[in-house]
C-alpha atoms as a PDB file:
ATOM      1  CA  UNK A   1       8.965  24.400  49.402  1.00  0.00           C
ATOM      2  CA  UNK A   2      10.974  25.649  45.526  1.00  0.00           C
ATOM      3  CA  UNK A   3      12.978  23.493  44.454  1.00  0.00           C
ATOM      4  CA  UNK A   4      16.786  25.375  43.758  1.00  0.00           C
ATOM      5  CA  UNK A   5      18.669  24.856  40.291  1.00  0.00           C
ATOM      6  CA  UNK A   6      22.444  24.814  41.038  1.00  0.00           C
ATOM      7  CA  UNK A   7      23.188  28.462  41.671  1.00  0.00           C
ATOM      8  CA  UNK A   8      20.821  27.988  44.906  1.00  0.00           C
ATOM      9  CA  UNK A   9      18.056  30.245  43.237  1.00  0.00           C
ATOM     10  CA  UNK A  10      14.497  29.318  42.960  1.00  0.00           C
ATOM     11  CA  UNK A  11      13.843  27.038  39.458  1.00  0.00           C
ATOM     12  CA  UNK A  12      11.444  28.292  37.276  1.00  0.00           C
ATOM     13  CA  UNK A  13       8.598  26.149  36.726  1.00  0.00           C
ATOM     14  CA  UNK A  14       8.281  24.349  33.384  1.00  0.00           C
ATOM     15  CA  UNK A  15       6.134  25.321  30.344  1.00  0.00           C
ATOM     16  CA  UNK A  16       3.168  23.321  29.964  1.00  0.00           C
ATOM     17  CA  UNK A  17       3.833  20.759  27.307  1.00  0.00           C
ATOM     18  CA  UNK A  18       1.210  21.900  24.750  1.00  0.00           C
ATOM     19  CA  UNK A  19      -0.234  19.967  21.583  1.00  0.00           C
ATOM     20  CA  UNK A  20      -0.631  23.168  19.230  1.00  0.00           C
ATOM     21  CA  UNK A  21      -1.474  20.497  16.389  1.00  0.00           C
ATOM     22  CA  UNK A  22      -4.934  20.819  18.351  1.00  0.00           C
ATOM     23  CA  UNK A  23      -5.454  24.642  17.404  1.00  0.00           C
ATOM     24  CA  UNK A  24      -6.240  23.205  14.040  1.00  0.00           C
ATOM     25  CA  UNK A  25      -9.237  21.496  15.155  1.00  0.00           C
ATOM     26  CA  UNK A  26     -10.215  24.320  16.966  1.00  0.00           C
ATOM     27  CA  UNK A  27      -9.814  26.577  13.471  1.00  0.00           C
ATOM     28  CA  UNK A  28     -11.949  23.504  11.475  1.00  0.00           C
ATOM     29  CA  UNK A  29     -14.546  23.270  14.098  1.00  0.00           C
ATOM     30  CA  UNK A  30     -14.983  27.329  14.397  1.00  0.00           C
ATOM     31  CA  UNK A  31     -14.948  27.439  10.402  1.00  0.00           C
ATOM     32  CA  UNK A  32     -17.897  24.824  10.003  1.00  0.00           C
ATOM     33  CA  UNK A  33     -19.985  26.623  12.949  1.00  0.00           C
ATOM     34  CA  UNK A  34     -19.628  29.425  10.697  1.00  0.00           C
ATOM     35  CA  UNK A  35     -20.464  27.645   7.638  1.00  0.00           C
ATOM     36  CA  UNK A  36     -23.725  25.811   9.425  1.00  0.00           C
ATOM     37  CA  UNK A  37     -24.761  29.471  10.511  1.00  0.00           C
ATOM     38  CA  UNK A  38     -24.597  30.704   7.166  1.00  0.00           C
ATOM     39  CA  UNK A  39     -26.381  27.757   5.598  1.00  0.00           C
ATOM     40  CA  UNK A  40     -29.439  28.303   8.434  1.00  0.00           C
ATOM     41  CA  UNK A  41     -29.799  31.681   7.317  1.00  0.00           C
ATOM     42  CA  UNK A  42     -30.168  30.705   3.745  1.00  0.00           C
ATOM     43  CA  UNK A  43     -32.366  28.193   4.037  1.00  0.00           C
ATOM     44  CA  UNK A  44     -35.695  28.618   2.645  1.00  0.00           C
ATOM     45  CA  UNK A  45     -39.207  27.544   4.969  1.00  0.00           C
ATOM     46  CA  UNK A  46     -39.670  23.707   4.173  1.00  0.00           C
ATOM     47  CA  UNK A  47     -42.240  22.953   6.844  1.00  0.00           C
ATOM     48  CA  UNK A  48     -44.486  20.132   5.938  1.00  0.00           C
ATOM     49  CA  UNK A  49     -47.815  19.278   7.947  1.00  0.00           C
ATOM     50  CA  UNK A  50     -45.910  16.231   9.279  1.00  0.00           C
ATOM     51  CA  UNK A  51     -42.691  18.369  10.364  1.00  0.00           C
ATOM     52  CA  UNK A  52     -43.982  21.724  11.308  1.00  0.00           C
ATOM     53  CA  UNK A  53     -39.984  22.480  12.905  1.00  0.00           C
ATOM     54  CA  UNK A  54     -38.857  21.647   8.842  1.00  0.00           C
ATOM     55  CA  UNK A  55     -35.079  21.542   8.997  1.00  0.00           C
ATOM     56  CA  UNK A  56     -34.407  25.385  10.548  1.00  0.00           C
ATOM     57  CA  UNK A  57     -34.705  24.160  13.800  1.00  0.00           C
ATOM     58  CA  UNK A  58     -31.207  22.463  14.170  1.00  0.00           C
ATOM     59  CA  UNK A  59     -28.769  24.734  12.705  1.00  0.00           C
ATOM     60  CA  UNK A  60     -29.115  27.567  14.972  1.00  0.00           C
ATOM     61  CA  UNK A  61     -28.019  25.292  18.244  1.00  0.00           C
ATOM     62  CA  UNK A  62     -25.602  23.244  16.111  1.00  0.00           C
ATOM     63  CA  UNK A  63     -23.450  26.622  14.427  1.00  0.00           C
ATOM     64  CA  UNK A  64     -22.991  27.853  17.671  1.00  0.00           C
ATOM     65  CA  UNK A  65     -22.202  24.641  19.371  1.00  0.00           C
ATOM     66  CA  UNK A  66     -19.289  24.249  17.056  1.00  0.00           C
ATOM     67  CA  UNK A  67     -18.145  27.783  17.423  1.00  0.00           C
ATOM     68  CA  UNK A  68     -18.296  27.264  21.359  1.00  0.00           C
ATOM     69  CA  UNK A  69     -16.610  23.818  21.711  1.00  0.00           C
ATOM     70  CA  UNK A  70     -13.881  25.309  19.124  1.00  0.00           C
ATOM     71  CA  UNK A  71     -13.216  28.238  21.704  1.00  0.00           C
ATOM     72  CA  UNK A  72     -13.313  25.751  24.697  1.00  0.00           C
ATOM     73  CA  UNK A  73     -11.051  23.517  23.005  1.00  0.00           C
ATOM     74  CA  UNK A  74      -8.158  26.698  22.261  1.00  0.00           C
ATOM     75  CA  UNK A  75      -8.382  27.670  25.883  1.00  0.00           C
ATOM     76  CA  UNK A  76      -7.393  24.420  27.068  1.00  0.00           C
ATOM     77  CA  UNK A  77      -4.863  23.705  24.506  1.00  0.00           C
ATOM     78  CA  UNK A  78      -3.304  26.929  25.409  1.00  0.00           C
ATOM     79  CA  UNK A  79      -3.650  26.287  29.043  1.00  0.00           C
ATOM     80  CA  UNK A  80      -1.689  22.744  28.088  1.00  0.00           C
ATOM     81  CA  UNK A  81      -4.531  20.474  28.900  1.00  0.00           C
ATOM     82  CA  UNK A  82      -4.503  17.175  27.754  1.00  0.00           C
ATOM     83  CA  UNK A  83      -6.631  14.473  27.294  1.00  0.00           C
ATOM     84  CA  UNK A  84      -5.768  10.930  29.253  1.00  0.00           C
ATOM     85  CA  UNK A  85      -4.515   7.975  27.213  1.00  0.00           C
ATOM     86  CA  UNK A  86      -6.380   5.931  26.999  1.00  0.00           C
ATOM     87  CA  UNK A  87      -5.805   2.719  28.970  1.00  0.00           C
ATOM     88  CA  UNK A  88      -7.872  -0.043  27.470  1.00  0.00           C
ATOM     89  CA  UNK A  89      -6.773   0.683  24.039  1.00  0.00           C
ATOM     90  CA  UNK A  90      -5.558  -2.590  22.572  1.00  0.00           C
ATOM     91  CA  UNK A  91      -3.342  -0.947  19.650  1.00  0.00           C
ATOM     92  CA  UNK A  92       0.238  -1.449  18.582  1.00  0.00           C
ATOM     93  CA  UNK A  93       1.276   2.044  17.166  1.00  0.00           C
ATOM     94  CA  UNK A  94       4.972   0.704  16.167  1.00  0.00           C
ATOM     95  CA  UNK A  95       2.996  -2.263  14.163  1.00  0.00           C
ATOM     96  CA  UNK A  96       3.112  -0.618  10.197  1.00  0.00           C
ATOM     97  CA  UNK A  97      -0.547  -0.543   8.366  1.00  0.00           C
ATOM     98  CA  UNK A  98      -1.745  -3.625   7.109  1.00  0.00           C
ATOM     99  CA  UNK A  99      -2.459  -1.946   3.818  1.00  0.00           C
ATOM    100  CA  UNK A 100      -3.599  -5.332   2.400  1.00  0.00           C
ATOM    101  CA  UNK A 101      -6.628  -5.466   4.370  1.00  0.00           C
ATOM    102  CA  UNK A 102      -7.084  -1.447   3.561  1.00  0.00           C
ATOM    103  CA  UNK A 103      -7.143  -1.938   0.206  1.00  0.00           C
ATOM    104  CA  UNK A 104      -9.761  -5.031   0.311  1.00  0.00           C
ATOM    105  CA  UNK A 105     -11.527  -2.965   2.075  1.00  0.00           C
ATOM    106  CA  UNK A 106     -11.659   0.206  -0.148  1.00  0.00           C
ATOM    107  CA  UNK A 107     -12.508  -3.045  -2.879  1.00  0.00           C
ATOM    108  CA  UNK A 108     -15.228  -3.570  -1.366  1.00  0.00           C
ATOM    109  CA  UNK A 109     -16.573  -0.534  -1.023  1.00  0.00           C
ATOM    110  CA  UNK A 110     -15.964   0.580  -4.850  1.00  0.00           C
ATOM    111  CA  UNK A 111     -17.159  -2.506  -5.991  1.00  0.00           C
ATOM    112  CA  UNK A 112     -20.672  -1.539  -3.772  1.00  0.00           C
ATOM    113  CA  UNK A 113     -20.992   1.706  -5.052  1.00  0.00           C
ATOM    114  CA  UNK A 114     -20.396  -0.327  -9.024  1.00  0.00           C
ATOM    115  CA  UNK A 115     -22.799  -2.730  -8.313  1.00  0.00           C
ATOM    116  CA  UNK A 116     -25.723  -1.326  -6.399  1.00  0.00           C
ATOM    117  CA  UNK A 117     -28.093   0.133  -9.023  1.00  0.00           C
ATOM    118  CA  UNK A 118     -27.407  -2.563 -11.554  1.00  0.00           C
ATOM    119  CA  UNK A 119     -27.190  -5.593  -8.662  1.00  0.00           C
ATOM    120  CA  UNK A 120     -30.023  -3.982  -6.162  1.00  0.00           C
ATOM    121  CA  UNK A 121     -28.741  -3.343  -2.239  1.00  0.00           C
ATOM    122  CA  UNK A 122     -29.873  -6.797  -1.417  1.00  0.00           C
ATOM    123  CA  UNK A 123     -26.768  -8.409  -3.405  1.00  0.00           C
ATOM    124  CA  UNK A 124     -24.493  -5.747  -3.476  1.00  0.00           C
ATOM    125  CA  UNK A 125     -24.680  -5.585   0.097  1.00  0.00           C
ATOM    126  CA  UNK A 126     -24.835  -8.969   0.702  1.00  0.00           C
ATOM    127  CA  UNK A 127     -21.162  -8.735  -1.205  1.00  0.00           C
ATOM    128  CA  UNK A 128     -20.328  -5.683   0.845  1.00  0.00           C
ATOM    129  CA  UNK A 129     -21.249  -7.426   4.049  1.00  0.00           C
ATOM    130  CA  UNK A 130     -19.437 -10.420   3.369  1.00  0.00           C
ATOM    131  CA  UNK A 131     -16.306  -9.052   1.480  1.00  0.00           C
ATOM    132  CA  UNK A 132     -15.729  -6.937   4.661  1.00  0.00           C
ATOM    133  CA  UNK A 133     -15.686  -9.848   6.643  1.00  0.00           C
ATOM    134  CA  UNK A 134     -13.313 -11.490   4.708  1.00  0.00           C
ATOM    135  CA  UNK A 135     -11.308  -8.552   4.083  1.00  0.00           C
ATOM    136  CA  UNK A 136     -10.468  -8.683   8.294  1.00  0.00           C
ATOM    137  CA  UNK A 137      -9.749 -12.359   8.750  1.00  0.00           C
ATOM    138  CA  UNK A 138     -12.622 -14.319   9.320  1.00  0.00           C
ATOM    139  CA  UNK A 139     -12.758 -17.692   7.865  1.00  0.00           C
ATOM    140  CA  UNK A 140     -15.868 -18.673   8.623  1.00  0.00           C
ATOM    141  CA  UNK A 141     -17.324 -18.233   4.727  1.00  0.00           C
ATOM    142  CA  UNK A 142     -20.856 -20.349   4.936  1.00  0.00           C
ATOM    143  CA  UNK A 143     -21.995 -18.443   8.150  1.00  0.00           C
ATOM    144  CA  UNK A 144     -20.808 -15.082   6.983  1.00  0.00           C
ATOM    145  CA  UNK A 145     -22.523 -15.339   3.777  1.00  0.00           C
ATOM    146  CA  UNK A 146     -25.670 -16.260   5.806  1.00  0.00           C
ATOM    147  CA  UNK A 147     -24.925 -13.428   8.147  1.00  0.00           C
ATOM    148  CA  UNK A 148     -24.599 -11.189   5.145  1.00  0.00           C
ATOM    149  CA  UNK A 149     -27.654 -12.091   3.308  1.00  0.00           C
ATOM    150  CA  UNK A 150     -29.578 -11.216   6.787  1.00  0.00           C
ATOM    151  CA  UNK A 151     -28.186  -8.275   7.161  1.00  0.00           C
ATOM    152  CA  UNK A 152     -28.694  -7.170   3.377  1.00  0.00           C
ATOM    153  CA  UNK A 153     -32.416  -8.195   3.403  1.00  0.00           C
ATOM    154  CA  UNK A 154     -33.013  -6.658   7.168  1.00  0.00           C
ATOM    155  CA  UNK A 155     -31.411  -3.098   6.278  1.00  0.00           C
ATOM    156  CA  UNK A 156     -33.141  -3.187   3.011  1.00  0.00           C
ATOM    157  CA  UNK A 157     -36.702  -3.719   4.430  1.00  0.00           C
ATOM    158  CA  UNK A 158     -35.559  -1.638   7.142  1.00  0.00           C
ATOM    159  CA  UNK A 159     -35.370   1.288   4.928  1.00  0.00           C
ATOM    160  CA  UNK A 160     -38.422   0.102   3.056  1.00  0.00           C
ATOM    161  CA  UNK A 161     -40.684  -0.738   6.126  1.00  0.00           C
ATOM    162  CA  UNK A 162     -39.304   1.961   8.531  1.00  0.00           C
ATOM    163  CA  UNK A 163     -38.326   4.947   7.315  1.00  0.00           C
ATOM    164  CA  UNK A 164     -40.290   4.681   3.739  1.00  0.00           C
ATOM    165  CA  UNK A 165     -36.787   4.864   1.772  1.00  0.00           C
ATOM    166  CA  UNK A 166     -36.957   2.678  -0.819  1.00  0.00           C
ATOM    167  CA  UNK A 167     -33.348   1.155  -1.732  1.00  0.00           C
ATOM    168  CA  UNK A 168     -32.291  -0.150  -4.938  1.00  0.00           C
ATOM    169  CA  UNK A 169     -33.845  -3.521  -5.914  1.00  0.00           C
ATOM    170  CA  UNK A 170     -31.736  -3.544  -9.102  1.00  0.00           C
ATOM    171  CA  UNK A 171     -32.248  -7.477 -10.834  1.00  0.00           C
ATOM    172  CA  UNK A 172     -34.884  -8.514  -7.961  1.00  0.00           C
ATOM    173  CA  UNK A 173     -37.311  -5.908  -8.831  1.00  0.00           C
ATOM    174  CA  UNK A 174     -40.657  -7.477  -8.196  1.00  0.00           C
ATOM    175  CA  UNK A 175     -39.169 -10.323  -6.410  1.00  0.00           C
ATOM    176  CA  UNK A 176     -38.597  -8.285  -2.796  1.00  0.00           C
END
């Protein structure tokens, strides 16, 4: 059964509310399919004994990939599809941005990026590690440093040990 607006006719049904914003993630994703496509076909044969695929192998599935989800995602913006809030999110989106923290946090960062070839990735992470942690509230300082320093010395033998990168010893050359 129609429902009847007040002349007694038949109402028309309403538009699908549509989030057109989304077209311009469909335009970004289509663009960089296009870019990893061209990139694949300029790419030169780097195939070591160890790697015989060399790094052709991936940009072929990935270019188109993009280009497909970008089309998938225009159809069902057009069509007025959306996706489901989220329930479980535990965010307060009329709370303002606690640019305080943001700006420890980009600190932190810059002062990694400083520090790292002079310092070595052991310290400068260490710092990174443990000025994040501060940066977002914790107040626990002896176990975070302690935390930190593990997590410095495990990602930098890590690297070392497990994927043959070798990081930045900087002033413990010889020492690690």
């Amino acid at each position: 059964m129609s429902e009847l607006d007040l002349d007694g006719r038949a109402a028309a049904p309403a538009a699908p509310d549509r989030d057109l914003a989304q077209l311009g993630l469909c335009a970004l994703l289509a663009v960089l399919g296009v870019i990893v496509l061209i990139t694949a076909v300029n790419l030169g044969d780097n195939r070591t004994g160890v790697d015989p695929l060399g790094p052709r192998a991936v940009p072929p599935v990935l270019g188109p990939s993009l280009i497909i989800l970008a089309v998938a995602l225009a159809v069902a913006t057009l069509r007025g599809d959306r996706g489901e809030a989220e329930g479980g999110e535990d965010v307060d989106l009329d709370s303002s941005v606690d640019i305080k923290t943001v700006l420890l946090l980009i600190g932190v960062f810059v002062a990694n990026i400083v520090l790292i070839d002079f310092l070595g990735w052991v310290i400068s992470g260490a710092l990174l590690f443990y000025g994040a942690a501060i940066a977002l509230g914790s107040r626990h300082f002896v176990r975070d440093l302690a935390i930190s320093v593990v997590l410095a010395l495990a990602t930098f033998y890590g690297f070392a040990i497990g994927l043959g990168v070798g990081l930045p010893a900087g002033i413990l050359q010889g020492i690690l």
